[in-house]
Protein backbone atom coordinates (compact mmCIF):
# COMPACT_ATOMS: atom_id res chain seq x y z
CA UNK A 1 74.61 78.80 135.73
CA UNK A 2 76.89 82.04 136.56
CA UNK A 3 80.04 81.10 136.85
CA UNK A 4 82.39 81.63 140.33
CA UNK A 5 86.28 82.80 140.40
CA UNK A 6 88.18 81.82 143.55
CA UNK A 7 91.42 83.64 144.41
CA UNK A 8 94.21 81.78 146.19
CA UNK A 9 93.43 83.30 149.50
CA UNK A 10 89.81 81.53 149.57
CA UNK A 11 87.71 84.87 147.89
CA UNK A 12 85.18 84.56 145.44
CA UNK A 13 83.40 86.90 142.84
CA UNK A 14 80.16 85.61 140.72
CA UNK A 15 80.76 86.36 136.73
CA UNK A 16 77.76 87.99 135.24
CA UNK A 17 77.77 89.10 131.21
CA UNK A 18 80.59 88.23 128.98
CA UNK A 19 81.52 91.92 127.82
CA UNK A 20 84.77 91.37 125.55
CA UNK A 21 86.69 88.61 124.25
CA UNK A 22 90.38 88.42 122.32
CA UNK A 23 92.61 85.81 120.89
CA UNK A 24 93.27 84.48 124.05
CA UNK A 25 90.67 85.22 126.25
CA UNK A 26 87.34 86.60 127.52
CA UNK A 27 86.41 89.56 129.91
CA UNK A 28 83.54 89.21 132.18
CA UNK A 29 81.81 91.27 134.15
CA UNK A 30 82.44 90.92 138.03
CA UNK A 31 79.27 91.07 140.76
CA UNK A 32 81.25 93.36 143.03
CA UNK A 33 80.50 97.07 144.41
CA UNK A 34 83.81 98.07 143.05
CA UNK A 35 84.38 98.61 139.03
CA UNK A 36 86.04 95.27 138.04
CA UNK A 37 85.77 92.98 135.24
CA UNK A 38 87.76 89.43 135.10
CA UNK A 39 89.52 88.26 132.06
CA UNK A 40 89.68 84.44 131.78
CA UNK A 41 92.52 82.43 129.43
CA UNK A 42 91.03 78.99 128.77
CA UNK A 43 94.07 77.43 126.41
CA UNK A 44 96.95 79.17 126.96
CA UNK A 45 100.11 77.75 125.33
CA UNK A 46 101.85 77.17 128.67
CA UNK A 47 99.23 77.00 131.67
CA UNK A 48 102.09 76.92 134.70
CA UNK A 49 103.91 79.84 132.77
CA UNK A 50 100.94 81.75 132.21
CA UNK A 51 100.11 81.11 136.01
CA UNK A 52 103.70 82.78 136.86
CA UNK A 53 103.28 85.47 134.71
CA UNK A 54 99.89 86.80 136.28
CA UNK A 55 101.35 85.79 139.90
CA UNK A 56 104.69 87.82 138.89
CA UNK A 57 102.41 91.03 137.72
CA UNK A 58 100.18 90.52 140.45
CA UNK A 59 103.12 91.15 142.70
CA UNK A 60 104.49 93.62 140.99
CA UNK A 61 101.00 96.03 141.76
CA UNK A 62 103.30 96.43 145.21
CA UNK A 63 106.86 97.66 143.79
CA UNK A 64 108.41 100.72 143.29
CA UNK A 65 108.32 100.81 139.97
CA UNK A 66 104.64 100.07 139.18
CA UNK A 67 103.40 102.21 141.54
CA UNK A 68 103.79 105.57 139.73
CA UNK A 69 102.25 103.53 136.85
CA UNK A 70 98.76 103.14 139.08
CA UNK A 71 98.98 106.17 140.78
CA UNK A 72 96.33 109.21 139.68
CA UNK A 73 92.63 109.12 138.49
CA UNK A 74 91.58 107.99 136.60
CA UNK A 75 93.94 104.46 136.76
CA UNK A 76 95.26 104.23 133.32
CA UNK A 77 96.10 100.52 133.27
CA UNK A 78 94.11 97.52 134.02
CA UNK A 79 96.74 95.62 135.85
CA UNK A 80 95.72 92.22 137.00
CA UNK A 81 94.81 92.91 140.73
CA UNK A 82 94.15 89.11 141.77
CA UNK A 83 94.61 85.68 140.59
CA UNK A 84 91.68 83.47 140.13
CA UNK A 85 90.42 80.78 138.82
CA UNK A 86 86.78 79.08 137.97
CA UNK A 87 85.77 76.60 140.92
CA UNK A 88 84.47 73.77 141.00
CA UNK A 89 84.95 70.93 138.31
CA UNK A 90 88.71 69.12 138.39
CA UNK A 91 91.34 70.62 138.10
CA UNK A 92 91.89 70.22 134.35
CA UNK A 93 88.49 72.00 133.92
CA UNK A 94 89.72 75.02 136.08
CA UNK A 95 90.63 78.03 133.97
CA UNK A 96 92.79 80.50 135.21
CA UNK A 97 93.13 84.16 135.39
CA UNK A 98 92.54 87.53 136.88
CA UNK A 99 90.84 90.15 138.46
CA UNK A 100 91.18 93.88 136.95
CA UNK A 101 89.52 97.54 136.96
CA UNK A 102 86.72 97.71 134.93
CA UNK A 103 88.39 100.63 132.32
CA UNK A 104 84.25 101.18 131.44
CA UNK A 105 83.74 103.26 133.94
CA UNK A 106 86.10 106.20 133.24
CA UNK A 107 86.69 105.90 129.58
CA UNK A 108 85.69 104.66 126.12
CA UNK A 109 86.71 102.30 123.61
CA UNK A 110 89.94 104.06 121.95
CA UNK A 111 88.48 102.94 118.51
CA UNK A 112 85.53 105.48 119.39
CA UNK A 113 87.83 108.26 118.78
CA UNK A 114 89.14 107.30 115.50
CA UNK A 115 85.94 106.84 113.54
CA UNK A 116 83.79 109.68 113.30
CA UNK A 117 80.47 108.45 113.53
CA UNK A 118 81.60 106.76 116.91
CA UNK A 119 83.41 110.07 118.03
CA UNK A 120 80.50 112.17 117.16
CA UNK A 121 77.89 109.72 119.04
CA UNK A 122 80.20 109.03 121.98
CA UNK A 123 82.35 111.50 122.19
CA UNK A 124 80.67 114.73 120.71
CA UNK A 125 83.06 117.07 121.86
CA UNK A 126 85.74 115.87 120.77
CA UNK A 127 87.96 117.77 118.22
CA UNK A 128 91.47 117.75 116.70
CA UNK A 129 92.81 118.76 119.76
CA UNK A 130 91.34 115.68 121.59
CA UNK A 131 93.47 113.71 119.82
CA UNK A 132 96.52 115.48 119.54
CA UNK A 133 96.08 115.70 123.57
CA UNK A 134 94.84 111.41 123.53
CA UNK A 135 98.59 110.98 121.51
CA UNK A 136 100.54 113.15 124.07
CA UNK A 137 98.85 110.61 126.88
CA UNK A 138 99.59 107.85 124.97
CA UNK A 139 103.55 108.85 124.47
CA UNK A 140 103.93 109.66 127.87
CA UNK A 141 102.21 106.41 129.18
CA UNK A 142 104.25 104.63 126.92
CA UNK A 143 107.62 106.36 127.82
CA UNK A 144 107.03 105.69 131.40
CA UNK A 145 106.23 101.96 130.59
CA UNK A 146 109.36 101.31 128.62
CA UNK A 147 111.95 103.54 131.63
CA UNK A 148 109.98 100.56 134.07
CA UNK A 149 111.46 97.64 131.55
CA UNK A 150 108.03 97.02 130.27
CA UNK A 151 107.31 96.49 126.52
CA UNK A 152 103.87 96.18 125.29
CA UNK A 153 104.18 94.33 122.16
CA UNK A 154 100.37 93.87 120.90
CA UNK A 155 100.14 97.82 121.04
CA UNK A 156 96.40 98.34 119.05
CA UNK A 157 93.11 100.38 119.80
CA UNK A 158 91.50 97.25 121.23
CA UNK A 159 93.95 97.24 124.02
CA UNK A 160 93.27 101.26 124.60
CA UNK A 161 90.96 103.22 126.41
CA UNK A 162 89.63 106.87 125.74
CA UNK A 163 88.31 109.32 127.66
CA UNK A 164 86.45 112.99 126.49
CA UNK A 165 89.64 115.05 127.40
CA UNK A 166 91.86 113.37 125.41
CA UNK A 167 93.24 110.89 128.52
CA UNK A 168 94.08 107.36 127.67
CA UNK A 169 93.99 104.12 129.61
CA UNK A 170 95.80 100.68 128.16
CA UNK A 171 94.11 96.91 128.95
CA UNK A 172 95.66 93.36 128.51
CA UNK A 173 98.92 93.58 131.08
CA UNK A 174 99.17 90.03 130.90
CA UNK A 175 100.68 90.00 127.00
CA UNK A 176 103.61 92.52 128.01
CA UNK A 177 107.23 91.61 127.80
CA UNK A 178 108.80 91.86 131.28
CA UNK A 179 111.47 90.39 133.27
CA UNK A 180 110.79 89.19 136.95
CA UNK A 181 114.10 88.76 138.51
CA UNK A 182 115.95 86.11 136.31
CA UNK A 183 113.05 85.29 134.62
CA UNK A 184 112.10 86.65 131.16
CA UNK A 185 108.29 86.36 130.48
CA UNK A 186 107.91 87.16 126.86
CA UNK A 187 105.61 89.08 124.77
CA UNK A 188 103.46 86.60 122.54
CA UNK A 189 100.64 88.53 120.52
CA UNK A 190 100.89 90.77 117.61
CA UNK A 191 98.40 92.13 115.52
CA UNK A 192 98.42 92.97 111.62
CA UNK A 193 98.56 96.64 110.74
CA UNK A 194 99.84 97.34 114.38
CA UNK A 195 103.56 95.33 114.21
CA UNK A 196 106.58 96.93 113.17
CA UNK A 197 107.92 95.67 110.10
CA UNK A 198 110.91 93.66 111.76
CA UNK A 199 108.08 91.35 113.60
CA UNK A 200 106.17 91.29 110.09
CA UNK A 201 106.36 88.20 107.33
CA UNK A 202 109.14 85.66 107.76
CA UNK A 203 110.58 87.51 110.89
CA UNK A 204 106.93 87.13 112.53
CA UNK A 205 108.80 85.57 115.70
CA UNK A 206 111.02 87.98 116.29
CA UNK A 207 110.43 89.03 119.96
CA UNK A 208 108.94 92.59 120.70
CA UNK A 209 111.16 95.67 121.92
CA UNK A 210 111.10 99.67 123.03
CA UNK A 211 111.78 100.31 119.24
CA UNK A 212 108.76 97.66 117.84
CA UNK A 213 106.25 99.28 120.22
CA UNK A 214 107.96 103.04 119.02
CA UNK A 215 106.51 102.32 115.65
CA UNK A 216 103.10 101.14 116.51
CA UNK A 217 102.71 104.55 118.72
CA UNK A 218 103.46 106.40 115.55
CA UNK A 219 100.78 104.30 113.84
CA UNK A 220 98.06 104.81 116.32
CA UNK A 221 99.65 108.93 116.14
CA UNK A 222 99.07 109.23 112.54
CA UNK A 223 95.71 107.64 112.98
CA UNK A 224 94.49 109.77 115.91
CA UNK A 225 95.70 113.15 114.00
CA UNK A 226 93.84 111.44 110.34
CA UNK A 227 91.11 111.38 111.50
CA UNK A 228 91.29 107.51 112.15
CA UNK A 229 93.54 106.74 108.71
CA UNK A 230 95.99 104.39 108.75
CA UNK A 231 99.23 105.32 107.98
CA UNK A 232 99.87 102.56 105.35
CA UNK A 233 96.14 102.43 103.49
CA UNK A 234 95.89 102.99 100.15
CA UNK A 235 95.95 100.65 97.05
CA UNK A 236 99.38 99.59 95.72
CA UNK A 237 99.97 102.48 92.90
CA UNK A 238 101.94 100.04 90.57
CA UNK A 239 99.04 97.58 89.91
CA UNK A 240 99.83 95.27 92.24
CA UNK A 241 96.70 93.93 94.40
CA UNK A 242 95.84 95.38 97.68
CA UNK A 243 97.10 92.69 100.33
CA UNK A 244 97.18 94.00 103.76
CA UNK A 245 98.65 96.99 105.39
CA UNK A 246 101.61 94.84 106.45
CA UNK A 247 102.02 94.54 103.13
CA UNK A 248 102.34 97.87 102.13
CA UNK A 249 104.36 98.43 105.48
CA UNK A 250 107.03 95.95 103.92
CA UNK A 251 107.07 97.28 100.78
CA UNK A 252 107.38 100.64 101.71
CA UNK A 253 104.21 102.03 100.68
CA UNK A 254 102.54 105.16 102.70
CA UNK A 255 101.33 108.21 101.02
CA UNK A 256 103.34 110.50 103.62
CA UNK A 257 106.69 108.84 102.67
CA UNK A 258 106.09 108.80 99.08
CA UNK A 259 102.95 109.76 98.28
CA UNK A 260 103.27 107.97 94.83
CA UNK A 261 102.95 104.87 96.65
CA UNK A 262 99.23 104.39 97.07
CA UNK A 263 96.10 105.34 95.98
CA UNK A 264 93.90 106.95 98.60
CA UNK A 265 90.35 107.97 97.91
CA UNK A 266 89.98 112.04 97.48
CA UNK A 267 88.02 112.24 100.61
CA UNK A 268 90.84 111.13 103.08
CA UNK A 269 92.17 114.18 105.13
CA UNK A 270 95.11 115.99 103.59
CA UNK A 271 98.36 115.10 104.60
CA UNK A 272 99.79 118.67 105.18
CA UNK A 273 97.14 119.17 107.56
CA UNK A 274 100.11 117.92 110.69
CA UNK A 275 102.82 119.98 111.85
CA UNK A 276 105.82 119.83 110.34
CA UNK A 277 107.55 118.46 113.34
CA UNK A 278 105.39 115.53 113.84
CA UNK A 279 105.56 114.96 110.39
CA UNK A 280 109.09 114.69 110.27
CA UNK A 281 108.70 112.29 112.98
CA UNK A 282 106.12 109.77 111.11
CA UNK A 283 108.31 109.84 107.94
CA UNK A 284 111.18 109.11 109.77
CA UNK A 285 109.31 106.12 111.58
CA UNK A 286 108.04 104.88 108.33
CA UNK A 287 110.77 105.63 105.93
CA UNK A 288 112.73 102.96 107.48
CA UNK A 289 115.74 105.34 109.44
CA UNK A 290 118.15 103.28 111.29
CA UNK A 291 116.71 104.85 114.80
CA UNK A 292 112.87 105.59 115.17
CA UNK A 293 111.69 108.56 117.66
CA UNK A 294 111.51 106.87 121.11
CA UNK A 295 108.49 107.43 122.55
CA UNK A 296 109.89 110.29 124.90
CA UNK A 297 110.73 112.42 121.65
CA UNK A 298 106.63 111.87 120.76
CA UNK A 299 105.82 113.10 123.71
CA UNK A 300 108.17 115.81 123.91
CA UNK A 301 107.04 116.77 120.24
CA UNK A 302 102.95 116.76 121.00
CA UNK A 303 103.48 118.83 124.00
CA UNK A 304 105.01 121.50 121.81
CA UNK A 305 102.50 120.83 119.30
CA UNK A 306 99.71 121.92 122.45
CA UNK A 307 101.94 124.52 123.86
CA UNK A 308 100.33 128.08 123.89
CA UNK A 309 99.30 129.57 119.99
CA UNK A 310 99.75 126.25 118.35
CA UNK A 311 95.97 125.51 117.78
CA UNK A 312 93.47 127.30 115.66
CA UNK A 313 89.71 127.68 115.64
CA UNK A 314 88.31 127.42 112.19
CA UNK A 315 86.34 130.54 111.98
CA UNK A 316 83.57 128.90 109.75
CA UNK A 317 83.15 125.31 111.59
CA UNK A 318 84.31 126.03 115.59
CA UNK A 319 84.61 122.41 115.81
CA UNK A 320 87.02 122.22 113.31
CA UNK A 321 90.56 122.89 115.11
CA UNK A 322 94.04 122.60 113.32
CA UNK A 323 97.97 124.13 113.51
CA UNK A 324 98.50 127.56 113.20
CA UNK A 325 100.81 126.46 110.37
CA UNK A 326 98.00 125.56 108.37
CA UNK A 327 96.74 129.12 106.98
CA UNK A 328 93.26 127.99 106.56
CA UNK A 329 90.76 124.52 107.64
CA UNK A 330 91.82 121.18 106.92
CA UNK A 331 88.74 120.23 107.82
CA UNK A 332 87.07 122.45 105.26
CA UNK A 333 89.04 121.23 102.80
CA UNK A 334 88.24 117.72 103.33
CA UNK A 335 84.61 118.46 103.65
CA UNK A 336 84.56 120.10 100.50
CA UNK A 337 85.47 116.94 98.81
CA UNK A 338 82.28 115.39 100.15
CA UNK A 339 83.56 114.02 103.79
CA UNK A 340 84.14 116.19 107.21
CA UNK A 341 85.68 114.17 109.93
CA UNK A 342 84.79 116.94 112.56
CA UNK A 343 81.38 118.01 111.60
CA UNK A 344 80.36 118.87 115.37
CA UNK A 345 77.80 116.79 117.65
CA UNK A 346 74.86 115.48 116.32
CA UNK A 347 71.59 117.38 117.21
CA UNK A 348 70.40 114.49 119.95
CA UNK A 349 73.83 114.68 121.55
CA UNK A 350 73.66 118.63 121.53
C-alpha cells in the first residue's frame, strides 16, 4: 500500500517508487503535476532536532539570503520545500521529512560525467570543456553557499547533479552546517575519499568548515578535469598495502604532489594535461599549505581557464578538447596507451 505524506498545514502527496536512498534516508517519488520527489529519515539520531532543522531550512526558502540561492533555471539546489511526515499509524511510527524538486528533470547524476562509459551514454556531448565549465558551476555555487554561512560538509558526486552544458545542481540540504539565529545545527555526514584530512582518522569528529568543503571541491576538480580520477588513487609506492584513499590523503600520497608516491596504471590521463594555474591550485590543496584556495579563487581560476583562446580542438579527434598550453592531445596520448576518456558518442547516441 502507497504510502501518504501529510504537511503541517493538512496537505497530502501519495509516494510512488523509491528512486534513491543514503545513509540516512530514502527519496521517493511524489504523485504530483509538479517535479518533486520526498526524502524520508526513519532513525535519525535526534528526531525533535532533525524536525527543527528541516522547519529552520524550510523557512529559510523565504529570506534574503536563500533567495539568490533558488533564483534562475534551472534551480540548482533541492532545498526542502515542505515538512511532512507519513500518516497514519502512532506517532512513534510516523517518519518525518520533506518535500523537494525532483533534480531528474533538468540534470543527471554528477557521477555520469566522471566515468566515461556513463558520459558517453548519457551525456554524449560532453567534452573536456564540459567539465572544466561543470567545476566553474560548482566553485561558484559553492562560493555563494559559504558568503550565505552555509557549509556543506558531505560534499560528494552523490549529492551533485549534472547537466549537458556543464551546469550543476547539489541535493541533501538537510546535512549542511548552518546557524538559525542562536542556534547552531551541525553538519553530521562525511564520506571517505571526499573529507579533508583534518575530519579524517582520529579527528573524524571534528566539525565541517569553508576550508573542509575547499578541499573536497578540489577533489571533485581534479576528478572532473581526470577524466573521473581521484586525486589520491594509486597504490602506496613504498610497499605498503593499498588501504583507502583517506589513507593515502593522510599520508601524503598523490601522484600530482609527488608523483613518487603512488603507482597509477599507464592508462590514467597524464597529469600535465591541466593548466598550470589550476595545477598550482590542487598541489597547494593537497600538499598540505597552511591556507587552501577558497572556493572564490577556483572559480576565479576556471573562468580564466574558459576565457577566450584557452581551449583547443584536437585536430585528429574533435571531441578531444584541452589547454592551449598543451602543444598537442592529451587525449591522444592517453589513448595511445590503450584507454581514451573522450572517444566521442557512441554510434546509437549519434
Amino acid at each position: 500500500m502507497p504510502l501518504t505524506l501529510v504537511s503541517r498545514g493538512g496537505h497530502t502527496w501519495r509516494l510512488t517508487e523509491q528512486i534513491g536512498s543514503g545513509s540516512e534516508g530514502f527519496v521517493y517519488g511524489v504523485d504530483d503535476d509538479r517535479p518533486l520527489v520526498a526524502k524520508l529519515v526513519p532513525d535519525p539520531p535526534d528526531a525533535e532536532a532533525y524536525r527543527r532543522r528541516v522547519a529552520c531550512l524550510v523557512r529559510q526558502r523565504r529570506e534574503p539570503r536563500t533567495v539568490g540561492l533558488l533564483s534562475g533555471s534551472p534551480v540548482r539546489l533541492a532545498w526542502p520545500l515542505v515538512q511532512v511526515r507519513t500518516a497514519g499509524g502512532t506517532d512513534a511510527d510516523r517518519v518525518d521529512g520533506y518535500v523537494m524538486t525532483d533534480m531528474r528533470h533538468a540534470y543527471q547524476p554528477f557521477s555520469h560525467l566522471l566515468g566515461t562509459s556513463a558520459r558517453r551514454g548519457f551525456l554524449p556531448g560532453a567534452t573536456w570543456e564540459t567539465g572544466l565549465r561543470a567545476a566553474l558551476a560548482l566553485a561558484r555555487l559553492l562560493a555563494e553557499l559559504h558568503a550565505e554561512g552555509y557549509v556543506v560538509g558531505d560534499l560528494k558526486p552523490d549529492n551533485l547533479w549534472v547537466d549537458e552544458t556543464g551546469r550543476v545542481g547539489m541535493a541533501d540540504v538537510d546535512s549542511w552546517q548552518f546557524r538559525d539565529g542562536r542556534e547552531v545545527f551541525p553538519g553530521r555526514m562525511r564520506t571517505p575519499g571526499y573529507t579533508a584530512p583534518e575530519r579524517t582518522g582520529a579527528r573524524a569528529g571534528t566539525p565541517p568548515s569553508a576550508a573542509s568543503d575547499d578541499f573536497t571541491l578540489a577533489v571533485l576538480v581534479h576528478q572532473l578535469l581526470m577524466a573521473g580520477l581521484h586525486p589520491f588513487a594509486g597504490h602506496p609506492a613504498d610497499g605498503r598495502d593499498y588501504l583507502s584513499y583517506d589513507d593515502n590523503v593522510l599520508h601524503g600520497r598523490c601522484r600530482l604532489v609527488d608523483r613518487t608516491s603512488v603507482l597509477l596504471p599507464r592508462s590514467v590521463p597524464p597529469a600535465d594535461l591541466l593548466p598550470r594555474r589550476l595545477a598550482d591550485l590542487l598541489r597547494t590543496t593537497f600538499g598540505g599549505a597552511p591556507r587552501r584556495p577558497t572556493a572564490t579563487e577556483w572559480a576565479d581560476a576556471l573562468a580564466a581557464e574558459l576565457g577566450a583562446g584557452r581551449l583547443k580542438k584536437c585536430a585528429v579527434n574533435a571531441h578531444h578538447v584541452h589547454t592551449v598550453e598543451r602543444p598537442w592531445c592529451p587525449w591522444c596520448d592517453q589513448a595511445e596507451r590503450g584507454t581514451d576518456s573522450y572517444p566521442g558518442p557512441t554510434r546509437e547516441a549519434r
